[in-house]
Protein backbone atom coordinates (compact mmCIF):
# COMPACT_ATOMS: atom_id res chain seq x y z
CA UNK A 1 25.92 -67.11 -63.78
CA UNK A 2 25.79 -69.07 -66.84
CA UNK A 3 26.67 -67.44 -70.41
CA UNK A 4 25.91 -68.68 -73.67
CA UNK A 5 27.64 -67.98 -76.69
CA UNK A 6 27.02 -69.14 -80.33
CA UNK A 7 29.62 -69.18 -82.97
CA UNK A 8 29.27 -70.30 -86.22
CA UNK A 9 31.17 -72.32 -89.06
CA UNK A 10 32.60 -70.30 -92.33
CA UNK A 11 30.21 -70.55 -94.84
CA UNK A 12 31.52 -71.64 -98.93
CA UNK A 13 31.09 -68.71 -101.59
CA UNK A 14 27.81 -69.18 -103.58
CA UNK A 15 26.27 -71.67 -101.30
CA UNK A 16 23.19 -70.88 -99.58
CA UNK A 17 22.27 -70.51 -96.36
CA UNK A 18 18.97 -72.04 -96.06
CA UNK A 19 20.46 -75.29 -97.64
CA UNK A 20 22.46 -76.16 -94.92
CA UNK A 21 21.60 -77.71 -91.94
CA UNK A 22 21.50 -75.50 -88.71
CA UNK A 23 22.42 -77.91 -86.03
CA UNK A 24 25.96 -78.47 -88.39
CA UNK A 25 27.09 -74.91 -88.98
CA UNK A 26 26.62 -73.46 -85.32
CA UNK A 27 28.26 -74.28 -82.22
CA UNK A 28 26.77 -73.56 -78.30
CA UNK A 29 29.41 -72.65 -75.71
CA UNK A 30 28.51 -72.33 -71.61
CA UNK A 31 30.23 -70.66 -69.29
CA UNK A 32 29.58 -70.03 -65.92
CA UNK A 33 31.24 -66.46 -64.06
CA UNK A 34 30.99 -64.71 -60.86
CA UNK A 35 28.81 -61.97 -61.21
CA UNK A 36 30.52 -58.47 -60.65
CA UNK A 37 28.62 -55.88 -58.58
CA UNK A 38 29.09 -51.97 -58.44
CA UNK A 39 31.66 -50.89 -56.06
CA UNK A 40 28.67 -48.43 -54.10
CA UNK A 41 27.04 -51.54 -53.81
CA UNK A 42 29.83 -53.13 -51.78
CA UNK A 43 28.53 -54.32 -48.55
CA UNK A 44 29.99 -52.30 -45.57
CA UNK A 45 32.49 -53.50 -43.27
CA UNK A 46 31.88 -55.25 -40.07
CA UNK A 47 32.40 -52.52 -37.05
CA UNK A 48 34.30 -53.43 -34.06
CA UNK A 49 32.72 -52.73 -30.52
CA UNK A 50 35.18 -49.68 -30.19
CA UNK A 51 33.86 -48.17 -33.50
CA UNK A 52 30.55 -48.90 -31.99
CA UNK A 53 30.94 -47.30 -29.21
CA UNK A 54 33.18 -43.49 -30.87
CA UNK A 55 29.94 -43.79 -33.44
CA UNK A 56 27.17 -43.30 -29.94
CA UNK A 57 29.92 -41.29 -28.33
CA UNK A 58 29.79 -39.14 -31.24
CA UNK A 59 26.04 -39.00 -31.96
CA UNK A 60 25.34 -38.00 -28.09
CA UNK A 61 27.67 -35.63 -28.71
CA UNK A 62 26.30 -34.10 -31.56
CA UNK A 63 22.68 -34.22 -30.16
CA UNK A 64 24.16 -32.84 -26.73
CA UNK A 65 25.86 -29.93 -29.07
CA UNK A 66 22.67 -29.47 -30.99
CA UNK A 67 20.26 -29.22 -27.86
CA UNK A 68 22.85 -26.94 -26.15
CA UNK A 69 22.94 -24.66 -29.36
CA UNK A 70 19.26 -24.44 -29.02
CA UNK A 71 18.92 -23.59 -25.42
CA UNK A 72 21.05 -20.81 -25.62
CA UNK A 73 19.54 -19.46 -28.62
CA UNK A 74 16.33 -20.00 -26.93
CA UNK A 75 17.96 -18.11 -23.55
CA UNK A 76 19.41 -15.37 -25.41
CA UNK A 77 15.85 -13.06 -25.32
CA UNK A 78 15.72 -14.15 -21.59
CA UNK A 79 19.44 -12.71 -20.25
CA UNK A 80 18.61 -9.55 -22.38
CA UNK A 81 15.50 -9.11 -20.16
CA UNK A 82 17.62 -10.16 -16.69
CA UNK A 83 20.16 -7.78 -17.75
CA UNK A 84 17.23 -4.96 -18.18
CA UNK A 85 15.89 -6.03 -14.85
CA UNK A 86 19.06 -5.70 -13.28
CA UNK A 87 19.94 -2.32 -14.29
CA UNK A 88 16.57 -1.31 -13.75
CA UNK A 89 16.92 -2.46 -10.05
CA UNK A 90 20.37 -1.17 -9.58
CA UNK A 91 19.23 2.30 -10.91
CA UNK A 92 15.80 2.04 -8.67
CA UNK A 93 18.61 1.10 -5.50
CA UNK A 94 20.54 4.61 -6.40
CA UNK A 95 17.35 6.26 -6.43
CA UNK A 96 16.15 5.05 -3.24
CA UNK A 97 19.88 5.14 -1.32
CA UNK A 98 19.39 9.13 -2.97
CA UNK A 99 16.29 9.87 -1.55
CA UNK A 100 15.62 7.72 1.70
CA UNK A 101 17.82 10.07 4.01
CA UNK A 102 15.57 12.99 3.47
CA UNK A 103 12.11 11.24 2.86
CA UNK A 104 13.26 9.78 6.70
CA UNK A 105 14.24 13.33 7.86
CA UNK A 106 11.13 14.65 6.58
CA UNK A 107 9.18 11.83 8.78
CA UNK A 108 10.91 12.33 11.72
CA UNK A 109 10.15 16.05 11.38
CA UNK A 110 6.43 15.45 10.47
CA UNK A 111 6.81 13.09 13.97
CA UNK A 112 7.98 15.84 16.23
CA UNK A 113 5.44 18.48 14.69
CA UNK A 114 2.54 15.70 15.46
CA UNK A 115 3.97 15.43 18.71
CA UNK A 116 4.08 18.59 19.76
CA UNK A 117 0.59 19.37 18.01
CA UNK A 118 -0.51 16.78 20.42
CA UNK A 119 1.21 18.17 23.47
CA UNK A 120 -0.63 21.64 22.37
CA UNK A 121 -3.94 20.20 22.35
CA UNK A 122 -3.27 18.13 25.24
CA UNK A 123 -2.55 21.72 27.35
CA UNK A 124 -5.55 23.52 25.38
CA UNK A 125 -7.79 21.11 26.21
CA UNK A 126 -6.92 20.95 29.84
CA UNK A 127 -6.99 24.94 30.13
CA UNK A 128 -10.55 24.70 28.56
CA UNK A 129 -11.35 21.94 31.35
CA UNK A 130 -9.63 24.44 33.84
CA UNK A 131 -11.57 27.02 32.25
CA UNK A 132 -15.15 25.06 32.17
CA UNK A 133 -14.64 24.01 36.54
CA UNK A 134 -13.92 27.32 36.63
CA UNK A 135 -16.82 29.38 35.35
CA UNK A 136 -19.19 26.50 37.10
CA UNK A 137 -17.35 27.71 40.40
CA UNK A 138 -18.05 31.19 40.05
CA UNK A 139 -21.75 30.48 38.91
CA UNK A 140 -22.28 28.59 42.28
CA UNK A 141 -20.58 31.21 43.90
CA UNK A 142 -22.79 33.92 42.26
CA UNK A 143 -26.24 31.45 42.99
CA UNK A 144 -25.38 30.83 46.62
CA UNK A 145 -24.48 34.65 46.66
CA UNK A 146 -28.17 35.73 44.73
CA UNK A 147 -29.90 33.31 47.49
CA UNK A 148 -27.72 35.03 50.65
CA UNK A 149 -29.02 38.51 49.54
CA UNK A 150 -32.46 37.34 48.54
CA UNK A 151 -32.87 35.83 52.18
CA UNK A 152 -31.40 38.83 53.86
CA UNK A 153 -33.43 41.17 51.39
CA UNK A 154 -36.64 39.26 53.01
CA UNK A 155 -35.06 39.22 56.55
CA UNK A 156 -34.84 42.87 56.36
CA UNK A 157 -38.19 42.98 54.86
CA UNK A 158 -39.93 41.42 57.36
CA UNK A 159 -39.03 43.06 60.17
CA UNK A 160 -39.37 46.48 59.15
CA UNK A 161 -42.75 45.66 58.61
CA UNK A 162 -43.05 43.83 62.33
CA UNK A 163 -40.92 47.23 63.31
CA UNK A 164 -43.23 49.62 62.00
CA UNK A 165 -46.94 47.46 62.30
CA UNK A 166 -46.69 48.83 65.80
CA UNK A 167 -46.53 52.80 64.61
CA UNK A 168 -49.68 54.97 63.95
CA UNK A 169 -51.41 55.11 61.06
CA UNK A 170 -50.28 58.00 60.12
CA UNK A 171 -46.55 57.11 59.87
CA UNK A 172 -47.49 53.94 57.97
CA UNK A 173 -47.15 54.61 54.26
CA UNK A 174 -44.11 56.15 54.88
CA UNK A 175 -42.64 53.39 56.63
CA UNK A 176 -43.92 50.87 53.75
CA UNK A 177 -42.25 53.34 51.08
CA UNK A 178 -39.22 53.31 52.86
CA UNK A 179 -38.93 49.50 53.10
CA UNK A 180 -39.66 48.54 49.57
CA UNK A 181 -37.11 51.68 49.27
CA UNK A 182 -34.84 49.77 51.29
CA UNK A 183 -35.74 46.60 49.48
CA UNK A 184 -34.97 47.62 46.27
CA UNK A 185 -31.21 49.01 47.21
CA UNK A 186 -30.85 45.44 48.67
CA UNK A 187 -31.98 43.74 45.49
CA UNK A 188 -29.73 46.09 43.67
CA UNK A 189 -26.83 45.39 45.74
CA UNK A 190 -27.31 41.96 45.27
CA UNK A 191 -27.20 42.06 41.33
CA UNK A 192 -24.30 44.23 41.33
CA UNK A 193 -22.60 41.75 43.52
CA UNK A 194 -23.19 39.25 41.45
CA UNK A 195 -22.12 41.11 38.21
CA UNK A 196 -19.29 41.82 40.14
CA UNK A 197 -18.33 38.04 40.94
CA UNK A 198 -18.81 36.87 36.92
CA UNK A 199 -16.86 39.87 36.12
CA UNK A 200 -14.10 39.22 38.47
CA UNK A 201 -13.81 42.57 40.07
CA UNK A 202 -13.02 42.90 43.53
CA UNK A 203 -14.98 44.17 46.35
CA UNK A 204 -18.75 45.71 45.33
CA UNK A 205 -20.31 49.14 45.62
CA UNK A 206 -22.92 50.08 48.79
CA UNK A 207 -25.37 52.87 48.39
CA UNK A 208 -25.51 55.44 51.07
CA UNK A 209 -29.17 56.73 51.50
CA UNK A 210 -30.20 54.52 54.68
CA UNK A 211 -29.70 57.89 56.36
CA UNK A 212 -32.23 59.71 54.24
CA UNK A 213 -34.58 57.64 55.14
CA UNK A 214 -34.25 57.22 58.57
């Protein structure tokens, strides 16, 4: 840097300035200094590889810290809601370790009342089978019954009336009215009998007046 500086020569009393020659009465000097520089404008010192490397070490680090910090704080609304879940589940497990024995004996019993339920209808519905091949038994007993009495009815018919076709005249009517007499006990005999077979009684009752008639 160079600096100029001008001096000048003492000037006599009473003389005047503007008389005198200016190149005479003034001197140049030139200097040249080392410019000085504020101390935060100092350059900074060369780092070493080591210093390097604590500086990265440092600043992952920090960032690691920072990121860390935020996760948890990020995490923190998350494990209070795990933590709800998990009481939630272990009160739901008390509940249920509570209640399962009796909800299960209350199945097994609703099991064993089904099963018997079943057994019952299994036996009522085999009596009403029982029942049904039963009542078609006696009604073919009482219809081949009904057809025995209706062919001896007609038996009986027929040959009173070959029995008395060879009488007189006179004797006829009586004979007829005695047949269809006769005819009519057999026909009642025969529904009795088969009253008597739906009804389940044993044994039937006979009428006595053949000899009356005879």
């Amino acid at each position: 840097m160079v600096v100029t500086r001008c001096s000048s020569a003492p000037s006599h009393s009473g003389s005047n300035p503007s008389q005198q020659p200016l190149l005479n009465d003034q001197t140049f000097h030139t200097q040249v200094t080392t410019p000085q520089t504020p101390s935060f404008l100092s350059p900074l010192p060369k780092l070493t590889s080591s210093d390097q490397a604590f500086f990265l070490l440092a600043f992952i680090a920090s960032t690691t810290s920072v990121a860390f910090a935020s996760f948890v704080a990020a995490a923190v609304p998350a494990l209070f809601a795990i933590r709800n879940a998990a009481i939630s589940l272990s009160k739901l497990a008390d509940t249920a370790r509570e209640e399962l024995p009796s909800t299960m004996t209350a199945i097994r019993l609703s099991g064993m009342e089904i099963s018997d339920l079943t057994l019952e209808l299994s036996d009522l519905s085999q009596e009403v089978a029982d029942g049904v091949n039963a009542s078609a038994q006696v009604v073919q007993a009482a219809e081949a019954k009904l057809r025995q009495f209706s062919s001896m009815a007609r038996q009986q018919t027929e040959s009173m009336i070959q029995e008395r076709a060879s009488l007189p005249i006179i004797s006829l009517q009586p004979a007829v009215a005695g047949a269809a007499r006769k005819t009519t006990r057999a026909v009642g005999r025969a529904t009795k009998s088969l009253f008597n077979i739906i009804s389940g009684r044993q044994g039937t009752t006979e009428y006595d007046d053949d000899g009356a008639y005879d």
